[in-house]
PDB file of N, CA and C in Angstrom:
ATOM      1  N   UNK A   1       0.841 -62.270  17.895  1.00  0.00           N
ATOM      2  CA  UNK A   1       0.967 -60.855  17.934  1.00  0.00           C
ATOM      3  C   UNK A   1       1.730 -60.350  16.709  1.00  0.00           C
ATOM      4  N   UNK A   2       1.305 -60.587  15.539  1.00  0.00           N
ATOM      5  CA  UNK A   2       1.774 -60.027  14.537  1.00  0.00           C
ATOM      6  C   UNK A   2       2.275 -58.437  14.156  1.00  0.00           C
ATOM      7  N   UNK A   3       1.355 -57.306  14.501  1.00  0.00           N
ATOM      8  CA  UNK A   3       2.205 -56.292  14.283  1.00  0.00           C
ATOM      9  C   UNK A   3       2.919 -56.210  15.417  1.00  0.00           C
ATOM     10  N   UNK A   4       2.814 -56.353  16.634  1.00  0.00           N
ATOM     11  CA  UNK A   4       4.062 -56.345  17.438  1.00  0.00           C
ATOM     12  C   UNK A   4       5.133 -57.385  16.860  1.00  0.00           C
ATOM     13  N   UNK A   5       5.490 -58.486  16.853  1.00  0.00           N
ATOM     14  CA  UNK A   5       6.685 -59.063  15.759  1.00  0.00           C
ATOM     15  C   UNK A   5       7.194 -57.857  14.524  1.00  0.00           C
ATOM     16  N   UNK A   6       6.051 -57.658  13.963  1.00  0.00           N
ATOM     17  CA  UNK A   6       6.815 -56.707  12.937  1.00  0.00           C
ATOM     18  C   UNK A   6       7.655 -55.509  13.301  1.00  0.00           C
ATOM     19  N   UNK A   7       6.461 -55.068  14.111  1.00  0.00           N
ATOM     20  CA  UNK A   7       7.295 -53.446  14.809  1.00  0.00           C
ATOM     21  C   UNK A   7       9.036 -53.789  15.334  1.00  0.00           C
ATOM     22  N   UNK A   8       8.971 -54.899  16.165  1.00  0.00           N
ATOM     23  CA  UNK A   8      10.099 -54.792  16.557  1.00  0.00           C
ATOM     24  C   UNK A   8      11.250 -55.221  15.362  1.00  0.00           C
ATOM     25  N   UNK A   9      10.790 -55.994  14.707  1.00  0.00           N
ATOM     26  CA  UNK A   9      11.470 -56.378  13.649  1.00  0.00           C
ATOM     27  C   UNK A   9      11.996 -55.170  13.263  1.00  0.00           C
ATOM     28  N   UNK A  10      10.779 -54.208  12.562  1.00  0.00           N
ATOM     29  CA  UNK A  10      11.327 -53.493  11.785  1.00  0.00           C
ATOM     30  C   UNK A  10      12.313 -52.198  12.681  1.00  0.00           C
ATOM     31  N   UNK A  11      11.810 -52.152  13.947  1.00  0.00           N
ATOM     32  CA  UNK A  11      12.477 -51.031  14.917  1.00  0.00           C
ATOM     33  C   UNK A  11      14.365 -51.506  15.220  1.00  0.00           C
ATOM     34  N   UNK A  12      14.868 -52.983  14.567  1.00  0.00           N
ATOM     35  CA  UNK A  12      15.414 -53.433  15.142  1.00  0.00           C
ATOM     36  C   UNK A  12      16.218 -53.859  14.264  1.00  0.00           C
ATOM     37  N   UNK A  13      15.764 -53.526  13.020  1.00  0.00           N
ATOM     38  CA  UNK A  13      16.486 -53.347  11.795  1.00  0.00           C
ATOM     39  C   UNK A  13      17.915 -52.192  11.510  1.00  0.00           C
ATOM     40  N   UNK A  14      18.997 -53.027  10.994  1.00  0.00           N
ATOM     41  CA  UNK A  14      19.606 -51.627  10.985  1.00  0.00           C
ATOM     42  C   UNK A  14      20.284 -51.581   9.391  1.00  0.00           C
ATOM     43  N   UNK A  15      18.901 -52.119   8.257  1.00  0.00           N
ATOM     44  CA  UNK A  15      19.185 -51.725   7.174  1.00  0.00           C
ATOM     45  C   UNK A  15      18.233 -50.575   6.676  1.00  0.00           C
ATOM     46  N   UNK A  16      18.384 -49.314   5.919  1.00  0.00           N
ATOM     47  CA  UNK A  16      18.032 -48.042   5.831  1.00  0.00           C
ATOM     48  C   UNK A  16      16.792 -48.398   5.046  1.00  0.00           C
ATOM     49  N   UNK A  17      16.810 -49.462   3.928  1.00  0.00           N
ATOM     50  CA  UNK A  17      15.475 -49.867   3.425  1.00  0.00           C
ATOM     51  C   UNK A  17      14.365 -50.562   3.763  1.00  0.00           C
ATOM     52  N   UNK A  18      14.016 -50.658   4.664  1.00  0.00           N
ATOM     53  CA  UNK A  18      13.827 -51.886   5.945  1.00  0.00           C
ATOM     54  C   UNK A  18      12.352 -51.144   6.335  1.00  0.00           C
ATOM     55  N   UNK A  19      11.303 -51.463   5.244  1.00  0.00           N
ATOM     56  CA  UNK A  19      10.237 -51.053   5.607  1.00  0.00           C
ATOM     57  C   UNK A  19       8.667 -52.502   6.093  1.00  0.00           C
ATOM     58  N   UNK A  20       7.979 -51.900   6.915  1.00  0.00           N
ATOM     59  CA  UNK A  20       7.465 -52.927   7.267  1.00  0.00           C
ATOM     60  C   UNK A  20       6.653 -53.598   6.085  1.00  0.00           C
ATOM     61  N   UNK A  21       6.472 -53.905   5.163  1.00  0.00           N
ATOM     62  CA  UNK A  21       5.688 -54.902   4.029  1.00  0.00           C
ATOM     63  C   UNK A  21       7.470 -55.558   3.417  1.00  0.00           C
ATOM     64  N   UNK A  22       8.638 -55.315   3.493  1.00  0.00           N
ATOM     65  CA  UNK A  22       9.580 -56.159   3.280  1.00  0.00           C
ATOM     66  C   UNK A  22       9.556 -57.198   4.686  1.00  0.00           C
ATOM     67  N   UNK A  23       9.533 -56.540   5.567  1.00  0.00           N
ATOM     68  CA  UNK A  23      10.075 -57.273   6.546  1.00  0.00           C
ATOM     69  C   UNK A  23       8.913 -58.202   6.988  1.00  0.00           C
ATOM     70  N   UNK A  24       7.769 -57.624   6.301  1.00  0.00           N
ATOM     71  CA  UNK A  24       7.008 -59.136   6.925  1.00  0.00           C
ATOM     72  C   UNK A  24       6.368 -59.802   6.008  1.00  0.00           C
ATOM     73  N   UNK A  25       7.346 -59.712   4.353  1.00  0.00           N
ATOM     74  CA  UNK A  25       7.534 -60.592   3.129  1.00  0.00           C
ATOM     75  C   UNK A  25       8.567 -61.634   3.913  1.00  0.00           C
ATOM     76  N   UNK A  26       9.718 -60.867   3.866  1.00  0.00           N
ATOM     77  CA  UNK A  26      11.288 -61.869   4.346  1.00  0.00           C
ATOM     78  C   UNK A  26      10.416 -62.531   5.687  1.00  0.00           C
ATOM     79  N   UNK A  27       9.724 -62.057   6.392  1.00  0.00           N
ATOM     80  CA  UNK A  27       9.722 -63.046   7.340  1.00  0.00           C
ATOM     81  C   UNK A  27       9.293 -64.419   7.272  1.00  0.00           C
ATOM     82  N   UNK A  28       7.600 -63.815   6.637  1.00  0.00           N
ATOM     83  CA  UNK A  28       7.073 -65.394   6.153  1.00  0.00           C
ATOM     84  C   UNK A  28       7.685 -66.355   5.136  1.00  0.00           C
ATOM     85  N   UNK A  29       8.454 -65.569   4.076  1.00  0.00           N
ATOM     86  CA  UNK A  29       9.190 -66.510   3.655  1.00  0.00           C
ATOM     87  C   UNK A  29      10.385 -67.198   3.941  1.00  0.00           C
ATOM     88  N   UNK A  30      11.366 -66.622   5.314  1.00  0.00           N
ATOM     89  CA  UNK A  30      12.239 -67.171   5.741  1.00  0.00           C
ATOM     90  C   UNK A  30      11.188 -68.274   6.864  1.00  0.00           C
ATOM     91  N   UNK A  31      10.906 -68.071   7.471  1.00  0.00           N
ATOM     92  CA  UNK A  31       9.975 -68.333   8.886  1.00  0.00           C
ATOM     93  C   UNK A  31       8.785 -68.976   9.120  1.00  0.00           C
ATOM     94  N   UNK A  32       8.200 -68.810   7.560  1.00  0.00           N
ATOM     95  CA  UNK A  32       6.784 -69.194   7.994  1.00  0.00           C
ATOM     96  C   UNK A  32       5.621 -67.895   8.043  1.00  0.00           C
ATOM     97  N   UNK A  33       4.640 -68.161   8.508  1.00  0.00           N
ATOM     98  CA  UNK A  33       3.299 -67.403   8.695  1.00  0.00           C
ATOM     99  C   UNK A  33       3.215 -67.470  10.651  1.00  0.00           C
ATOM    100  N   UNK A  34       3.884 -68.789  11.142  1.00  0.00           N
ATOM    101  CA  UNK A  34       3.820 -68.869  12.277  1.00  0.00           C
ATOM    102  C   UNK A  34       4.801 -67.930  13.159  1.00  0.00           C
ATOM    103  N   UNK A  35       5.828 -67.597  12.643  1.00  0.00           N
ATOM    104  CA  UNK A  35       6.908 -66.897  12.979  1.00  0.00           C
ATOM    105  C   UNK A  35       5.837 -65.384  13.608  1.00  0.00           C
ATOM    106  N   UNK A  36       4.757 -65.404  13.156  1.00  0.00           N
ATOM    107  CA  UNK A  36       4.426 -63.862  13.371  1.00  0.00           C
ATOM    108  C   UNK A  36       3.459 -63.613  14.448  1.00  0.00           C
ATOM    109  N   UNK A  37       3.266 -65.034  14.845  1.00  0.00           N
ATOM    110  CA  UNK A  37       2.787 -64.861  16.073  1.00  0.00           C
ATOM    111  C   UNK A  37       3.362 -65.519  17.429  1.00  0.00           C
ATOM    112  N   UNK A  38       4.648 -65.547  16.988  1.00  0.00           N
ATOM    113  CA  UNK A  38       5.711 -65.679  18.827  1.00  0.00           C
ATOM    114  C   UNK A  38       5.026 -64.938  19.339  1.00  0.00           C
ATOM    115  N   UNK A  39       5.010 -65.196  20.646  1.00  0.00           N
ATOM    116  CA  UNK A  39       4.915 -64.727  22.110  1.00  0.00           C
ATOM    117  C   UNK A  39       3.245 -64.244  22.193  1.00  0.00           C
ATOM    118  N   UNK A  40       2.256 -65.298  21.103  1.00  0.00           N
ATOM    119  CA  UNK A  40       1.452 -65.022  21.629  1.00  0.00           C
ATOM    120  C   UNK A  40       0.314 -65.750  22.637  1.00  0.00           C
ATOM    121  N   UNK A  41       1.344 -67.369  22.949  1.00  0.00           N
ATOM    122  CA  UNK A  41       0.881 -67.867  24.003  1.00  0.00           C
ATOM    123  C   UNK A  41       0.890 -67.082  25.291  1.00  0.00           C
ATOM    124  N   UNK A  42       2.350 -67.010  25.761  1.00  0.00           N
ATOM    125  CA  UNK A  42       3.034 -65.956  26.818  1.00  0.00           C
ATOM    126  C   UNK A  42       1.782 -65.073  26.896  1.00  0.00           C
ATOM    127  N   UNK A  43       1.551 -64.294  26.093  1.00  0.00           N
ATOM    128  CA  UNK A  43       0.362 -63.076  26.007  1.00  0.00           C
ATOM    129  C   UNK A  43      -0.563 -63.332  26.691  1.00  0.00           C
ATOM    130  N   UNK A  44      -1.424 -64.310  26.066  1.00  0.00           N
ATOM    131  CA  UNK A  44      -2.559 -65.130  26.517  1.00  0.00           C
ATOM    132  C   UNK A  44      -2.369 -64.886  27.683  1.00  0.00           C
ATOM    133  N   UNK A  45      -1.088 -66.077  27.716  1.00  0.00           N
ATOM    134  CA  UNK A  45      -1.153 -67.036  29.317  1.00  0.00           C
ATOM    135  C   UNK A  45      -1.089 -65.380  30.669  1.00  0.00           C
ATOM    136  N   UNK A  46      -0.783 -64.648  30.298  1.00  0.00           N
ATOM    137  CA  UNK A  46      -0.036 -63.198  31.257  1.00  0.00           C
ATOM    138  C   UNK A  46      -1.864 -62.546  31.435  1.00  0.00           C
ATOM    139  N   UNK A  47      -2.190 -62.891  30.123  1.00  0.00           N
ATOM    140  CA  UNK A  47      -3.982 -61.628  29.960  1.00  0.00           C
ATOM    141  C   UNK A  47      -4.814 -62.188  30.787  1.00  0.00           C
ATOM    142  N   UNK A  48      -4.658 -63.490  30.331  1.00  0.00           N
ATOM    143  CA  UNK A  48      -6.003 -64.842  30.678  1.00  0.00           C
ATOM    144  C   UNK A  48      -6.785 -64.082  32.178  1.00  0.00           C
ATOM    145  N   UNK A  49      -5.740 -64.609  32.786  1.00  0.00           N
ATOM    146  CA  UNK A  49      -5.935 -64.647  34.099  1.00  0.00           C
ATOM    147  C   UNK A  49      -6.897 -63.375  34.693  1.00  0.00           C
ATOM    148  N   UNK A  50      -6.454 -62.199  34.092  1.00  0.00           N
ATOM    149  CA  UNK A  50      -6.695 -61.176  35.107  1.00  0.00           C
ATOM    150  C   UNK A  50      -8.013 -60.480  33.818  1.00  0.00           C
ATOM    151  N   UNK A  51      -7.833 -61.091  32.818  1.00  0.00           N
ATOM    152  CA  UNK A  51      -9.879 -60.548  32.290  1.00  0.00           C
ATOM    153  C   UNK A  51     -10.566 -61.490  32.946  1.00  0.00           C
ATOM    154  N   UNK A  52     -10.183 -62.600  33.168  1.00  0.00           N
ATOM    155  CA  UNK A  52     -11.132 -63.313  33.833  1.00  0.00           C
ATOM    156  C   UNK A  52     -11.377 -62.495  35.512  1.00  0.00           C
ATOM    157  N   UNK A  53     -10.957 -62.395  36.096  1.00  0.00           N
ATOM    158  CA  UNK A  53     -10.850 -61.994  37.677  1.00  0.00           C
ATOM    159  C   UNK A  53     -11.195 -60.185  37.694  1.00  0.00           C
ATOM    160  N   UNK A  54     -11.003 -59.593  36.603  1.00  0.00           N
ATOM    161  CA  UNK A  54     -10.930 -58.363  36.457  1.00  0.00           C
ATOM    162  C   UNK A  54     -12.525 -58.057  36.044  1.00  0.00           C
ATOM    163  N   UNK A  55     -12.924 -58.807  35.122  1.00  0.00           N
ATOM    164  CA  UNK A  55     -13.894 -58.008  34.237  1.00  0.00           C
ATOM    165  C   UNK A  55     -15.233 -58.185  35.471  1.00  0.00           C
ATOM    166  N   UNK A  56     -15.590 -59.415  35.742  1.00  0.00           N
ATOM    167  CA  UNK A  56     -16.707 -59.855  36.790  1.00  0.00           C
ATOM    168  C   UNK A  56     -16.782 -58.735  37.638  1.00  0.00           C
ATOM    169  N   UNK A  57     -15.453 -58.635  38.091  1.00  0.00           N
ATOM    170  CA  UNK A  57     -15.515 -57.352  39.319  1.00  0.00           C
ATOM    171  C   UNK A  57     -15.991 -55.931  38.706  1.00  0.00           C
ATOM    172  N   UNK A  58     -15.477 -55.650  37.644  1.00  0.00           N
ATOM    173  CA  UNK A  58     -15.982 -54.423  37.104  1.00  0.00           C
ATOM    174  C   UNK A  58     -17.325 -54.453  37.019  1.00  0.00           C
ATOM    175  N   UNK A  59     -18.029 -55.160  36.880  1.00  0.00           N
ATOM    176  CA  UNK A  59     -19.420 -55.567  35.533  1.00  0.00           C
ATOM    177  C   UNK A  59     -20.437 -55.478  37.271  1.00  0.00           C
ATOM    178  N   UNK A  60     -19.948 -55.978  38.157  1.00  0.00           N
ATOM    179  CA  UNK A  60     -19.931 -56.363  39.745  1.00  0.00           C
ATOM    180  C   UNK A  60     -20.535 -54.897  40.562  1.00  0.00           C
ATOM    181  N   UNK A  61     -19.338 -54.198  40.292  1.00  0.00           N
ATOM    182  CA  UNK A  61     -19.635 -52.685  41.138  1.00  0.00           C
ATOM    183  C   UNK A  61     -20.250 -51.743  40.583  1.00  0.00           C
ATOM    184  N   UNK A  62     -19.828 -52.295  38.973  1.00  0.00           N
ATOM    185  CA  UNK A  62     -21.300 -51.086  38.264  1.00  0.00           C
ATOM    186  C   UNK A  62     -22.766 -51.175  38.445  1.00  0.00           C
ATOM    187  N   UNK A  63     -23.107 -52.409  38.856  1.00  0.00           N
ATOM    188  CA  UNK A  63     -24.387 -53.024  39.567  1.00  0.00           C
ATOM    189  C   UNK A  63     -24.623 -52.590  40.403  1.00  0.00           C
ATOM    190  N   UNK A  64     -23.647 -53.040  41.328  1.00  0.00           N
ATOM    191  CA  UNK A  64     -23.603 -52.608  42.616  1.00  0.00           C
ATOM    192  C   UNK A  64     -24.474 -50.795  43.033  1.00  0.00           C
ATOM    193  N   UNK A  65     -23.206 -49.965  41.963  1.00  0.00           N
ATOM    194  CA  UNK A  65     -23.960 -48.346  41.734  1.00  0.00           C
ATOM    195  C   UNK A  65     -24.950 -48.032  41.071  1.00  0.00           C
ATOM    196  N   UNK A  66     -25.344 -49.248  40.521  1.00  0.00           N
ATOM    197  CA  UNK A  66     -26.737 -48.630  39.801  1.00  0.00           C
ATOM    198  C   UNK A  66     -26.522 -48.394  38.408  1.00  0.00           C
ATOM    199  N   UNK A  67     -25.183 -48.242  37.985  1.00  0.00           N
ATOM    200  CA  UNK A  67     -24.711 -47.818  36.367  1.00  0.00           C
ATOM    201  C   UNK A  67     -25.309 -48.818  35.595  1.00  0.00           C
ATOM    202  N   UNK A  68     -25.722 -50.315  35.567  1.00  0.00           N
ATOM    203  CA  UNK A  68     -25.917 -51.257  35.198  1.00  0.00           C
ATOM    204  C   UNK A  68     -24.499 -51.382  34.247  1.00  0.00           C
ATOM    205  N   UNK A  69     -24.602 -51.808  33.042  1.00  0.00           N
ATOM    206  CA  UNK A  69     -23.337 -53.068  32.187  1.00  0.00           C
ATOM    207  C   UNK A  69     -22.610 -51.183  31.387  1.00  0.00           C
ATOM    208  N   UNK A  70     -21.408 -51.510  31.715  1.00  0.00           N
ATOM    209  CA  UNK A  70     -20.234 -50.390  31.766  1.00  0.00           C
ATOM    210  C   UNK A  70     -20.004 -50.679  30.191  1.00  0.00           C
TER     211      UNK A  70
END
């Protein structure tokens, strides 16, 4: 989740020059390229579940009404 990492980065910054193309220079070069996508297993693992269980059902009742594919 790269611009989310940045946003907060930069929202969370409390230097006045602290614009987002510095902060996600300093990052990859303190951090890596990987640094910019923390928390995007977590993400996954939280989404996975419920497009899978979610979407069928949608795709399901629009059939159901006749709308065919939503």
């Amino acid at each position: 989740m790269p611009a989310d990492t940045l946003k907060t980065r930069v929202l969370n910054s409390q230097r006045p020059d602290a614009t987002l193309v510095k902060i996600a220079v300093e990052t990859v070069q303190k951090e890596g390229v990987r640094a910019l996508f923390r928390g995007y297993i977590p993400a996954i693992t939280r989404q996975g579940p419920v497009i899978v269980v979610q979407m069928p059902i949608v795709e399901h009742i629009g059939l159901m009404l006749g709308v065919g594919y939503l």
